[in-house]
C-alpha atoms as a PDB file:
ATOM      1  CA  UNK A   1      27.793 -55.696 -70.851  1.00  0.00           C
ATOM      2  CA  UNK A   2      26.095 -52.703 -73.115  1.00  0.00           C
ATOM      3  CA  UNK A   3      25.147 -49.120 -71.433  1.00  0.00           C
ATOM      4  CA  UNK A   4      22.245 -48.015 -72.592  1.00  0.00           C
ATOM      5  CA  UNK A   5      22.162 -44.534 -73.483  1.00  0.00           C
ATOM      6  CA  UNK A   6      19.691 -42.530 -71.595  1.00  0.00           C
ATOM      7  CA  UNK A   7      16.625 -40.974 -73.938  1.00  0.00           C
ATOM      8  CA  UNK A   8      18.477 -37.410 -75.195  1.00  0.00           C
ATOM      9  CA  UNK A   9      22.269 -38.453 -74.716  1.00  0.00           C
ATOM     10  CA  UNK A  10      23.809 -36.036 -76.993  1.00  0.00           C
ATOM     11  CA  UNK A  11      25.785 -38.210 -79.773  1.00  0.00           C
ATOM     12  CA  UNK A  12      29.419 -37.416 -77.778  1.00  0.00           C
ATOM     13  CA  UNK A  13      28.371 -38.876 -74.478  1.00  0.00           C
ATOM     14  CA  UNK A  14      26.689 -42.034 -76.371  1.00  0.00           C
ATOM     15  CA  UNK A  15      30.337 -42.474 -78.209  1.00  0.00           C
ATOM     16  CA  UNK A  16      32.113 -41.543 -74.799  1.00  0.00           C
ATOM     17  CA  UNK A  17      30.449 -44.800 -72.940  1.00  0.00           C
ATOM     18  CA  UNK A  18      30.120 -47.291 -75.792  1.00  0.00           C
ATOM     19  CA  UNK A  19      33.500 -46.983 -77.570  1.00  0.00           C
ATOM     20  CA  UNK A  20      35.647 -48.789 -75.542  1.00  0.00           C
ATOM     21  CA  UNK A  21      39.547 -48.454 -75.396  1.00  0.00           C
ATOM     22  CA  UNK A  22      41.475 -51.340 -75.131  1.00  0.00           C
ATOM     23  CA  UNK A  23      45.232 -50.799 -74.349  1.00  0.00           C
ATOM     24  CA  UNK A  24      48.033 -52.682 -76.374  1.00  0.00           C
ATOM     25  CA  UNK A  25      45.698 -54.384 -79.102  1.00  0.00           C
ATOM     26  CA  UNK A  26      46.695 -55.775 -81.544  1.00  0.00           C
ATOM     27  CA  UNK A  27      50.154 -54.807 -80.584  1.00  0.00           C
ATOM     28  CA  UNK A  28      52.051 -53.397 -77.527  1.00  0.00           C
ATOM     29  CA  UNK A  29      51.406 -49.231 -77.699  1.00  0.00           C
ATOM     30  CA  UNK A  30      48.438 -49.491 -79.572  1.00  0.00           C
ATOM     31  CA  UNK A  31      45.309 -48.097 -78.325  1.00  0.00           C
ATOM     32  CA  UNK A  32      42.471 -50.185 -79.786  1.00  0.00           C
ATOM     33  CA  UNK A  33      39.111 -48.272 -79.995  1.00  0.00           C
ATOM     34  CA  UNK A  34      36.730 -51.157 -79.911  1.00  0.00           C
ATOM     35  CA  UNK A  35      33.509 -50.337 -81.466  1.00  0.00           C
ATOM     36  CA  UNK A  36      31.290 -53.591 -81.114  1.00  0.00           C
ATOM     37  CA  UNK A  37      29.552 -52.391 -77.273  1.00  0.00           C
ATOM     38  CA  UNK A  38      28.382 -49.398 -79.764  1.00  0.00           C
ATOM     39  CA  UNK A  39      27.022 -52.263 -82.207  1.00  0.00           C
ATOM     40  CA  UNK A  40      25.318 -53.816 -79.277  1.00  0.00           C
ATOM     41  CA  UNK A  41      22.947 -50.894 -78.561  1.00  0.00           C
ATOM     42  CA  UNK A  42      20.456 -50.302 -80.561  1.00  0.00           C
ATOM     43  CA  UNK A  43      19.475 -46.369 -79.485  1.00  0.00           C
ATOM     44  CA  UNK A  44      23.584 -45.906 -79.961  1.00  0.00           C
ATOM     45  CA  UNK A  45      23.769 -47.323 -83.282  1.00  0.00           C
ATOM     46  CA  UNK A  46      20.822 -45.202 -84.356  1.00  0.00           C
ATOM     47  CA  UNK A  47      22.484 -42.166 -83.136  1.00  0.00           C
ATOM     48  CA  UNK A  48      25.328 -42.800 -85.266  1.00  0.00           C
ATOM     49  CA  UNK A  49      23.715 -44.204 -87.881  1.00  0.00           C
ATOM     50  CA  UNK A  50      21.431 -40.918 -88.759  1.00  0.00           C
ATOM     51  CA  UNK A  51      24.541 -38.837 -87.857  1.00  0.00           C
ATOM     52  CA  UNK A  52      26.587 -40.462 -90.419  1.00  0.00           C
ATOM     53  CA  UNK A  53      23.790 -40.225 -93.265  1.00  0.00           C
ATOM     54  CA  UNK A  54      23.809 -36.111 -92.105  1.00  0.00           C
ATOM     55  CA  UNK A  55      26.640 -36.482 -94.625  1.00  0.00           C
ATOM     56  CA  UNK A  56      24.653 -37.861 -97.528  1.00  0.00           C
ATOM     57  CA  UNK A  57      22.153 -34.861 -97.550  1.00  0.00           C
ATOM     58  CA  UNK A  58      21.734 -31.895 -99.031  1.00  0.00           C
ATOM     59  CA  UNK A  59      20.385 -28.777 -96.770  1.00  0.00           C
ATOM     60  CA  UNK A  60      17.101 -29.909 -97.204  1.00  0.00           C
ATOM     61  CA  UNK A  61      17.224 -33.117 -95.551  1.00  0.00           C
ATOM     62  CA  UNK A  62      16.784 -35.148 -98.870  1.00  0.00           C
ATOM     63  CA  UNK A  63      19.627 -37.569-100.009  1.00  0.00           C
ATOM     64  CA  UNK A  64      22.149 -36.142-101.890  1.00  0.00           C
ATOM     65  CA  UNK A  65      24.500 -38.863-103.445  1.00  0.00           C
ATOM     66  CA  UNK A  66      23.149 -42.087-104.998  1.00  0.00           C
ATOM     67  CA  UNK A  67      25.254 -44.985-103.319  1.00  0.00           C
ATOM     68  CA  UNK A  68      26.705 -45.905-100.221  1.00  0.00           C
ATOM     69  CA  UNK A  69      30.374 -46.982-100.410  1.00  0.00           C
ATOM     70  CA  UNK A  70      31.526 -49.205 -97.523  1.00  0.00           C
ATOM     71  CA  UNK A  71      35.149 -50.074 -96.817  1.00  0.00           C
ATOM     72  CA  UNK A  72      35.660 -53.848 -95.835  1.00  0.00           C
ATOM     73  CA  UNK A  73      34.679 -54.705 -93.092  1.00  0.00           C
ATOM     74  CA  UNK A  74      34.048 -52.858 -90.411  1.00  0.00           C
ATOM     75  CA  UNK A  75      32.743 -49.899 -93.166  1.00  0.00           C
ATOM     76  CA  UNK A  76      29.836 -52.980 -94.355  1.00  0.00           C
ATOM     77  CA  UNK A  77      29.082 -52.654 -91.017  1.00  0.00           C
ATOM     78  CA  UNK A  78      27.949 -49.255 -90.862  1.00  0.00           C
ATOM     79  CA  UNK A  79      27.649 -48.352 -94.601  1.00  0.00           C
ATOM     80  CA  UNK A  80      24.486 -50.553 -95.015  1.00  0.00           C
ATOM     81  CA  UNK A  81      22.107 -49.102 -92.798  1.00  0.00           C
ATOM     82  CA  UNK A  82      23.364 -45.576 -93.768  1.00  0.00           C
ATOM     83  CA  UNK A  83      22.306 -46.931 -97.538  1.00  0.00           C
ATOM     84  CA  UNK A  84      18.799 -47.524 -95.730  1.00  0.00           C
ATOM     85  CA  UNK A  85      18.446 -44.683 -93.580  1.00  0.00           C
ATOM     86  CA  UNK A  86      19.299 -42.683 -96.930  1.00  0.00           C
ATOM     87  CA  UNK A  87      17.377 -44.484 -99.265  1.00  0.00           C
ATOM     88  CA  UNK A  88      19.660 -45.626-101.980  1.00  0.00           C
ATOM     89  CA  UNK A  89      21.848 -48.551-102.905  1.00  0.00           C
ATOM     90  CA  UNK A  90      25.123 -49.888-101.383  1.00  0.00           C
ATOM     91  CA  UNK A  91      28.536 -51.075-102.430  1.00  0.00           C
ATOM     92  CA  UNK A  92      30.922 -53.095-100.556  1.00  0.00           C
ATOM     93  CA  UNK A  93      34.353 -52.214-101.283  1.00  0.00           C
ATOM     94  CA  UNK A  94      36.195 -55.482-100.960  1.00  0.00           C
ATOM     95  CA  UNK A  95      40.117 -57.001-100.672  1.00  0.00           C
ATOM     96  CA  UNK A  96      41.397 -58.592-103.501  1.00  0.00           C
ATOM     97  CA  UNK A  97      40.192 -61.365-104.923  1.00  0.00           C
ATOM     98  CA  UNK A  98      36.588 -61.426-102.717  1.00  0.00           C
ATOM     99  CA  UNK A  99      34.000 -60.585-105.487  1.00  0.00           C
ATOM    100  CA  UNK A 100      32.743 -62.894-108.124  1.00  0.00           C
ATOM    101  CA  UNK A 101      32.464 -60.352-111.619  1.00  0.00           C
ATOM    102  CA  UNK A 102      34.948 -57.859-113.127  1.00  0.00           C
ATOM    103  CA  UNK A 103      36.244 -55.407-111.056  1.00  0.00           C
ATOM    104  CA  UNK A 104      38.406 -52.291-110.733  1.00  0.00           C
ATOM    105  CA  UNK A 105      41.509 -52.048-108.346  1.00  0.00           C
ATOM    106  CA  UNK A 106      43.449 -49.639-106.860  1.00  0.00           C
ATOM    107  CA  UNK A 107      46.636 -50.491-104.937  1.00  0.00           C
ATOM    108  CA  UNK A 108      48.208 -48.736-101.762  1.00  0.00           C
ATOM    109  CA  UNK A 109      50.422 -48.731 -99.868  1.00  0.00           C
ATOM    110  CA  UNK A 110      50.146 -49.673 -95.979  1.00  0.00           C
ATOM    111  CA  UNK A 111      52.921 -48.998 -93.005  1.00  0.00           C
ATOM    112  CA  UNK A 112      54.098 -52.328 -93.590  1.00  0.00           C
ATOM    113  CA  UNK A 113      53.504 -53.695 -97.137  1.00  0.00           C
ATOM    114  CA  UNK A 114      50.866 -53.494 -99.626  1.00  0.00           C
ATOM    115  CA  UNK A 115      46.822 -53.567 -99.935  1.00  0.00           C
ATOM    116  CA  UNK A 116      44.404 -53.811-103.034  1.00  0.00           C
ATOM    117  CA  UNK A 117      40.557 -52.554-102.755  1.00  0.00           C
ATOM    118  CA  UNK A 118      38.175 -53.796-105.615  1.00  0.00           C
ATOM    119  CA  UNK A 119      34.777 -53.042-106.553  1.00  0.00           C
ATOM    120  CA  UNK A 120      32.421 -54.472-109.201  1.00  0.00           C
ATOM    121  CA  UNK A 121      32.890 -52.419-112.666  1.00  0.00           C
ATOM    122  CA  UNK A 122      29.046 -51.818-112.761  1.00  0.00           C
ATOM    123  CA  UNK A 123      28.504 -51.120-108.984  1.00  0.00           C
ATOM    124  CA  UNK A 124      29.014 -47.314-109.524  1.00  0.00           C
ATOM    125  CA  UNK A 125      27.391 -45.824-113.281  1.00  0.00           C
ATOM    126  CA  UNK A 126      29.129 -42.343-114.613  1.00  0.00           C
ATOM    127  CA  UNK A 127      28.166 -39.332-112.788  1.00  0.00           C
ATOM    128  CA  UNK A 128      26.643 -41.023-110.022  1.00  0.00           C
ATOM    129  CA  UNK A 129      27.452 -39.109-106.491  1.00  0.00           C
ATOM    130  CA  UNK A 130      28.314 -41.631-103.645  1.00  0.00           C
ATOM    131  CA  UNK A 131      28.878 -41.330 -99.905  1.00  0.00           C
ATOM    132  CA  UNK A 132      32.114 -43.085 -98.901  1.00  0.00           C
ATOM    133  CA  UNK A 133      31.853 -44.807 -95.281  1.00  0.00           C
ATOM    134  CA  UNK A 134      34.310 -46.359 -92.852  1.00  0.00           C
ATOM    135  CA  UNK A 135      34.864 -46.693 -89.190  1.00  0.00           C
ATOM    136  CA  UNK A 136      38.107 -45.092 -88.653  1.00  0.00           C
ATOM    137  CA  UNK A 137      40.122 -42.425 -90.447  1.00  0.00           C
ATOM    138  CA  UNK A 138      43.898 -43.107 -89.526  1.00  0.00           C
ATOM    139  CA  UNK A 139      46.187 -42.590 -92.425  1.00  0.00           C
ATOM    140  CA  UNK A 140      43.701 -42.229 -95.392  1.00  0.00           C
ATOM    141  CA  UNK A 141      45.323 -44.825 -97.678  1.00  0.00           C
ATOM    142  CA  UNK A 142      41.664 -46.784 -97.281  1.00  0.00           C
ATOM    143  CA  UNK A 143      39.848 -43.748 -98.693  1.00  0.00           C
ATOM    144  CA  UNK A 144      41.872 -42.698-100.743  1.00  0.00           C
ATOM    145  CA  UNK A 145      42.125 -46.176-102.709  1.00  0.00           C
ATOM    146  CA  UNK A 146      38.229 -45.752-102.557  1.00  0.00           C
ATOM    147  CA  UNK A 147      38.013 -42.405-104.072  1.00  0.00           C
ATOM    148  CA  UNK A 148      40.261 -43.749-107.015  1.00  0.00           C
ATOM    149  CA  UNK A 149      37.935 -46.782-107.615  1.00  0.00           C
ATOM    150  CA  UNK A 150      35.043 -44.687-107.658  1.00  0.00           C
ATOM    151  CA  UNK A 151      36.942 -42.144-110.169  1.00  0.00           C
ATOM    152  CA  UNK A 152      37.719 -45.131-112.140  1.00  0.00           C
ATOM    153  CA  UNK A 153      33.866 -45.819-112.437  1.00  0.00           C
ATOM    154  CA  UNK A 154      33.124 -42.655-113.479  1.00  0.00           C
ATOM    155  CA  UNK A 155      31.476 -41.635-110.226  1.00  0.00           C
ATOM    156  CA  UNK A 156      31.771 -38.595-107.916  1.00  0.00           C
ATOM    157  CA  UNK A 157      32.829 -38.757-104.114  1.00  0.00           C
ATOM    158  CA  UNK A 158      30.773 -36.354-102.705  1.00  0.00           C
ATOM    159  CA  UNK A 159      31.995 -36.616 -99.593  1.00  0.00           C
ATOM    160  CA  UNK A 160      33.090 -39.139 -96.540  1.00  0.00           C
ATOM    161  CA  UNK A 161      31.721 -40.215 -93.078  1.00  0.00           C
ATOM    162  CA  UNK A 162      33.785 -42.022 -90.807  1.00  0.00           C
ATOM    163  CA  UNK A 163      32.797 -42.330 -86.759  1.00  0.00           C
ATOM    164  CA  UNK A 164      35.985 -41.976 -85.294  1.00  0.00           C
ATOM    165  CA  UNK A 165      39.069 -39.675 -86.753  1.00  0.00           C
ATOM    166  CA  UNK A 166      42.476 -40.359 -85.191  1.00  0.00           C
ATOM    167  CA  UNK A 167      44.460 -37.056 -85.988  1.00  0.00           C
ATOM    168  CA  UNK A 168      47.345 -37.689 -84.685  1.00  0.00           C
ATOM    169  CA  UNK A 169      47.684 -39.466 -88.176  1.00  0.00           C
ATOM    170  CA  UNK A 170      47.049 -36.828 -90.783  1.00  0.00           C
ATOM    171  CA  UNK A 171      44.380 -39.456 -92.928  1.00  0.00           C
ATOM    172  CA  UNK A 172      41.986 -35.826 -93.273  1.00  0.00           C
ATOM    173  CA  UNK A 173      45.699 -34.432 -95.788  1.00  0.00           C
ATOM    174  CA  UNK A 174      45.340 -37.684 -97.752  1.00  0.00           C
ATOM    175  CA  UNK A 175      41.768 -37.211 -98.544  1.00  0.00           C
ATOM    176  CA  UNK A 176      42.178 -34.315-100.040  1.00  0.00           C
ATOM    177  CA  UNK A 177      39.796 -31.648-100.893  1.00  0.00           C
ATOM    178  CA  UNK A 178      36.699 -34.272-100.110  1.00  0.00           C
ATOM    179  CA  UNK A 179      34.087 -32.971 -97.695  1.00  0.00           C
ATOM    180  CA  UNK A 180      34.600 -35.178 -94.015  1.00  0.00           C
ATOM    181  CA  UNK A 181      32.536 -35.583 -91.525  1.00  0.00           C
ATOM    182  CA  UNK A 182      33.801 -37.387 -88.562  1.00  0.00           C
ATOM    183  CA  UNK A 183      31.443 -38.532 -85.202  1.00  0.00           C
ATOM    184  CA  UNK A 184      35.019 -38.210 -82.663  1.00  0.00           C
ATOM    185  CA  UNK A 185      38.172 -37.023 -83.617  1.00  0.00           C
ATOM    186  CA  UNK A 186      40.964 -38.785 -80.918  1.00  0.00           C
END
């Protein structure tokens, strides 16, 4: 079933119907905020969509980095069309071992083990500003792999737009000094 926002729903009562909690997924405790009814509706997913690219301009409304950086998967998901809505190219940011030429990697570590990012050596060119993107901020170990592959590159993280921020986690101390801009903080 999707709601369909009513014409003028302010961005927090669109995100208030179509993110959907579901208890004790994927584990017992855990809180699961499921983002696919959002997906489903189109007038929704614009509403995000053009608030995330806010991020990616500068005070006149024209685009202010050069590339779109989406983390896998759920960050492909709504990195894309922020690429479009801005204008400029994207870059999937992928697990190890998932794209075909050289790449860089960065290495972090997770609660429970390890994770490597990787991104083509040529997808990001020296001095080029990009717009990281992801779903959810939770401990920033995602981003800040990201930032370091991009810094590797030669590229500049001019800032990062996620939809949902879950504080209680402290992700916005790992990123640093980066500009964030964040749909719902939980």
């Amino acid at each position: 079933m999707t709601t369909v926002p009513s014409p003028g729903s302010s961005l927090e009562e669109v995100l208030a119907r179509l993110v959907a909690d579901v208890p004790d997924f994927p584990e017992p405790g855990v809180m699961f905020k499921d983002i696919t009814p959002l997906l489903a509706d189109h007038d929704g997913f614009t509403q995000v969509v053009d608030a995330l690219s806010a991020a990616g301009r500068d005070g006149a409304g024209r685009p202010a980095v050069t590339k779109v950086l989406g983390m896998e998967s759920r960050g492909f998901i709504l990195g894309a069309p922020v690429a479009l809505d801005l204008g400029v190219g994207f870059v999937p940011v992928r697990k190890a071992g998932k794209l075909p030429r050289p790449t860089y990697a960065v290495s972090y570590q997770l609660e429970y083990g390890e994770a490597t990012l990787e991104i083509h050596r040529d997808a990001v060119q020296p001095g080029e500003r990009v717009l990281l993107v992801d779903d959810v901020l939770a401990t920033g170990g995602t981003l800040g792999a990201t930032r370091q592959l991009v810094e590797k590159s030669g590229g500049v993280v001019a800032g990062v737009s996620v939809l949902l921020e879950l504080s209680f986690l402290s992700g916005r101390d790992a990123i640093g000094d980066l500009p964030l801009t964040s749909l719902l903080t939980v």
